[in-house]
N, C-alpha and C. Protein backbone atom coordinates (compact mmCIF):
# COMPACT_ATOMS: atom_id res chain seq x y z
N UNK A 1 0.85 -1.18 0.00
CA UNK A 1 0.00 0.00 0.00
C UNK A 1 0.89 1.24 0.00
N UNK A 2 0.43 2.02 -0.86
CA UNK A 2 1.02 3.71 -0.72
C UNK A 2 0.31 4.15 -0.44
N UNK A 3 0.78 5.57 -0.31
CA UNK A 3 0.03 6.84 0.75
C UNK A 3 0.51 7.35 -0.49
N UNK A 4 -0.69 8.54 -0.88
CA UNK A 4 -0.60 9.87 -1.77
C UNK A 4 -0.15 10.84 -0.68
N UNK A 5 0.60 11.29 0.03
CA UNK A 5 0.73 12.50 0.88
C UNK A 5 0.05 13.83 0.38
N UNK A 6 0.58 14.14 -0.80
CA UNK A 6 -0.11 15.64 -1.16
C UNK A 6 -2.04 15.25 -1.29
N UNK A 7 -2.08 13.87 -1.60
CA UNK A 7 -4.19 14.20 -1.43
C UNK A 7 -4.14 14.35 0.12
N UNK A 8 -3.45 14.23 0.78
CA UNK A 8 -3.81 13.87 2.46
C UNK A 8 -3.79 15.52 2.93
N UNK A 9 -2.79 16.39 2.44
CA UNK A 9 -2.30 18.14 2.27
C UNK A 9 -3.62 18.39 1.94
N UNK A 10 -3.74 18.34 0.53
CA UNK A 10 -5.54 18.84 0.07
C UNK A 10 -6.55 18.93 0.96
N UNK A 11 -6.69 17.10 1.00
CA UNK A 11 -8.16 16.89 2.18
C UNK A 11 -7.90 17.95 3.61
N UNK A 12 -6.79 18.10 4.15
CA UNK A 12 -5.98 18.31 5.26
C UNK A 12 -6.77 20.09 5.06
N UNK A 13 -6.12 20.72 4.08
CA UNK A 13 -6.48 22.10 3.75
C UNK A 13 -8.20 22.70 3.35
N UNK A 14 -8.45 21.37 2.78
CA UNK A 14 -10.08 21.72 2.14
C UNK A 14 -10.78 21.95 3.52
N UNK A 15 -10.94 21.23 4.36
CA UNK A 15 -10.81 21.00 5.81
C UNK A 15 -10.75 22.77 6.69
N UNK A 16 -9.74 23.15 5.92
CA UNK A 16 -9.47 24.41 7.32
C UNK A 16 -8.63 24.05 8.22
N UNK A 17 -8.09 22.86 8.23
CA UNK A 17 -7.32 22.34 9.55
C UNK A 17 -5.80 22.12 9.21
N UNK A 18 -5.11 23.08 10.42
CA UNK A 18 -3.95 22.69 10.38
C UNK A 18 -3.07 21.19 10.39
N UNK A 19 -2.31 21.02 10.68
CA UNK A 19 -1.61 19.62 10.87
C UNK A 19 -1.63 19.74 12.23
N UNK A 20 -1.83 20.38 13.11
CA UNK A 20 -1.88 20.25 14.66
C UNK A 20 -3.06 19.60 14.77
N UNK A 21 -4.09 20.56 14.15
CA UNK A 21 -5.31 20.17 14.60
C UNK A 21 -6.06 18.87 14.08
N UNK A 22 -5.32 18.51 13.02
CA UNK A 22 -5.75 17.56 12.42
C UNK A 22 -5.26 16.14 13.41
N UNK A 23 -4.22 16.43 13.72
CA UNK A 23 -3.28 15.31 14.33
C UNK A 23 -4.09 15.16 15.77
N UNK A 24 -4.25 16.38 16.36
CA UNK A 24 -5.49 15.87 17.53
C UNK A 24 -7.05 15.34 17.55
N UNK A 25 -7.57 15.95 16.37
CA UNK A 25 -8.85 15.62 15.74
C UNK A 25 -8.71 14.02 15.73
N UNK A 26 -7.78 13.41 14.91
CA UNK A 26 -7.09 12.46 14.95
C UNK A 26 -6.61 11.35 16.05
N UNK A 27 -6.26 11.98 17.02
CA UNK A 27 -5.60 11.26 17.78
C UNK A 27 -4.48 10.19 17.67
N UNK A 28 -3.53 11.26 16.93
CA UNK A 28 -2.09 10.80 16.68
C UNK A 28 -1.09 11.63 16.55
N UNK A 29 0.38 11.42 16.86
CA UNK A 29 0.70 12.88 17.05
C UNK A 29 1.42 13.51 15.94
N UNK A 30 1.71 14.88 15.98
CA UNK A 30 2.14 15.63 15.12
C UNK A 30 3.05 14.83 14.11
N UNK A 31 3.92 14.02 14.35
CA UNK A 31 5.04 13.20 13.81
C UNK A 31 4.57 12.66 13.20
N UNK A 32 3.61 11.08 13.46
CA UNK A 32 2.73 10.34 12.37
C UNK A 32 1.80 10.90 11.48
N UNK A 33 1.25 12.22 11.33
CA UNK A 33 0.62 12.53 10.20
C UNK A 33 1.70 13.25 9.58
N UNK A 34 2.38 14.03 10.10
CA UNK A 34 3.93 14.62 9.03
C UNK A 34 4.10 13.36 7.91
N UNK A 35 4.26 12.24 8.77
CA UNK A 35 4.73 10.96 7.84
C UNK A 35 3.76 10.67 7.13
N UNK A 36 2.71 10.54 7.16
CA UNK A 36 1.50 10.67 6.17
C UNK A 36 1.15 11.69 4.80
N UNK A 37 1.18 12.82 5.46
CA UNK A 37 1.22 13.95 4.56
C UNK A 37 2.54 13.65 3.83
N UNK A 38 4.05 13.12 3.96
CA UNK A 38 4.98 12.98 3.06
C UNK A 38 5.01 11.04 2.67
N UNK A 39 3.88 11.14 2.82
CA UNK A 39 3.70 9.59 1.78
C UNK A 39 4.65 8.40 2.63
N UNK A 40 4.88 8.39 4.08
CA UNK A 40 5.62 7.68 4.77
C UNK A 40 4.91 6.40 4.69
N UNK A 41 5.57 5.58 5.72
CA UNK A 41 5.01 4.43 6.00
C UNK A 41 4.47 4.96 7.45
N UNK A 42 3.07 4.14 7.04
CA UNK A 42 2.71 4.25 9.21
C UNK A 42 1.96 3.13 9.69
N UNK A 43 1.58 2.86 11.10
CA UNK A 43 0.66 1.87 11.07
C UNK A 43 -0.55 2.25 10.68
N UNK A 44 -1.31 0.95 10.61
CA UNK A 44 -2.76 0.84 9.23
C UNK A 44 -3.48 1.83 10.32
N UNK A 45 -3.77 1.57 11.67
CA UNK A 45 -4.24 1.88 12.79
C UNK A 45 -4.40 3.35 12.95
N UNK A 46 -3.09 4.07 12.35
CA UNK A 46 -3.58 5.58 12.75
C UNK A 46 -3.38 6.15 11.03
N UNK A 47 -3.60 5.30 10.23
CA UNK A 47 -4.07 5.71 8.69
C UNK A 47 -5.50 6.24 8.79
N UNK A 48 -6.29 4.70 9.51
CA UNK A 48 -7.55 4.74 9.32
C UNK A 48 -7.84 6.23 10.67
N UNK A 49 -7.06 6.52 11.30
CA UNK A 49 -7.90 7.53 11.88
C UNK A 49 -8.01 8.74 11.26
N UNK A 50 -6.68 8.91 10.65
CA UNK A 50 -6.50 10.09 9.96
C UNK A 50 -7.55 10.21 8.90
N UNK A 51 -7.74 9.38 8.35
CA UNK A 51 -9.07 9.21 7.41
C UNK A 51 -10.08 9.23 7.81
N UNK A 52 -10.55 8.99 8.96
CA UNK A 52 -11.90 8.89 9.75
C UNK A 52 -12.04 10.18 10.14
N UNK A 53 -11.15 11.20 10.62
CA UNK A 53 -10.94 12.42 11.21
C UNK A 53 -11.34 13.59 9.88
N UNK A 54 -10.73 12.45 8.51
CA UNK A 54 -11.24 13.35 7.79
C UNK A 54 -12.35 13.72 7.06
N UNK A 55 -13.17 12.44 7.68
CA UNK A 55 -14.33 12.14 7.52
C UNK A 55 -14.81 11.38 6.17
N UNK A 56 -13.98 10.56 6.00
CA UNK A 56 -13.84 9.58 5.03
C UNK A 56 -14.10 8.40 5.44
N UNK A 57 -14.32 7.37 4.54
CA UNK A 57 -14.11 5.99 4.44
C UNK A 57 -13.22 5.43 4.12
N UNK A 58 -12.30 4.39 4.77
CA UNK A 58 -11.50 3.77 3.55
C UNK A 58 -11.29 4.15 2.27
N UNK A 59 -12.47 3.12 1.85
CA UNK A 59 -13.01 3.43 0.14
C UNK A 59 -13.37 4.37 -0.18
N UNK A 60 -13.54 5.09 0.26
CA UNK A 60 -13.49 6.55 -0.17
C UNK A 60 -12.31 7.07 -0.75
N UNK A 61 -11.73 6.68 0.51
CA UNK A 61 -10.04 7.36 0.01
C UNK A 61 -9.01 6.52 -0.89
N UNK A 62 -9.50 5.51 -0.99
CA UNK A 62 -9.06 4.42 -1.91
C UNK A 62 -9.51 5.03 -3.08
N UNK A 63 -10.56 5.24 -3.26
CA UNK A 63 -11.66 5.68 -4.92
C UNK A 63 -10.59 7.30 -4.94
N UNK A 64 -10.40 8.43 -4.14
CA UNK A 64 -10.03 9.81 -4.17
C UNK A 64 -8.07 9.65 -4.66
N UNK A 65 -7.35 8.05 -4.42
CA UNK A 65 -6.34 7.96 -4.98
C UNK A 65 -5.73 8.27 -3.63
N UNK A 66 -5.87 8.49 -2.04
CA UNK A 66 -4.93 9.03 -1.27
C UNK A 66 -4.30 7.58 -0.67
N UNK A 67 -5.18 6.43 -0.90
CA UNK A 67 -3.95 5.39 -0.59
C UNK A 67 -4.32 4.44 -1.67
N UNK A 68 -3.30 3.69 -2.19
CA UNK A 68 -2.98 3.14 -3.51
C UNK A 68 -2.55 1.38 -2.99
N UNK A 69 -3.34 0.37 -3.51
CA UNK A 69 -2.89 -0.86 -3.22
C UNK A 69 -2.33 -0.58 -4.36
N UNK A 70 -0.91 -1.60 -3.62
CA UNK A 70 -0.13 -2.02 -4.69
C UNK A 70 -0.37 -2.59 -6.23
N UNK A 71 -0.75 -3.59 -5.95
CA UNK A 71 -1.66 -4.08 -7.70
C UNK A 71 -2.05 -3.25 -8.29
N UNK A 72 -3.22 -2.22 -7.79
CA UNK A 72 -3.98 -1.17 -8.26
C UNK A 72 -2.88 0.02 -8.94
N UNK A 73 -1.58 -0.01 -8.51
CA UNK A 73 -0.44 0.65 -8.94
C UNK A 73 -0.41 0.76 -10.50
N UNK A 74 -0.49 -0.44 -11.04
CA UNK A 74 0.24 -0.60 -12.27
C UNK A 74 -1.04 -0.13 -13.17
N UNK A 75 -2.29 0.21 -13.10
CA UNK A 75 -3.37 0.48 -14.00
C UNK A 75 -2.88 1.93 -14.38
């Protein structure tokens, strides 16, 4: 799985919300969404919050391109 970082910036900005606030909205800290927003690796665990915080689904964000299964790569 990849992370799009810059859709995570977008959603992050469309939002109004800083990366502080997002990261508490969240409940993860400043560091693990940095790594998110730059397409890091993180656990699945505070992916899905960051996505939940952003008021997404999974599949949502799967369909919007911000995380990419591998297979799904090569289309």
């Amino acid at each position: 799985m990849k992370i799009n970082g810059s859709s995570f910036v977008k959603a992050r900005e469309s939002h109004l919300l800083g990366v502080l606030e997002l990261a508490n909205k969240a409940d993860v800290t400043f560091k693990t969404l940095s790594r998110v927003e730059k397409g890091q690796s993180v656990k699945l665990v505070s992916l899905r919050k960051v996505i939940k915080a952003l008021g997404l689904t999974i599949e949502e964000a799967m369909a919007k391109r911000m995380i990419i299964m591998e297979n799904d790569d090569k289309k």
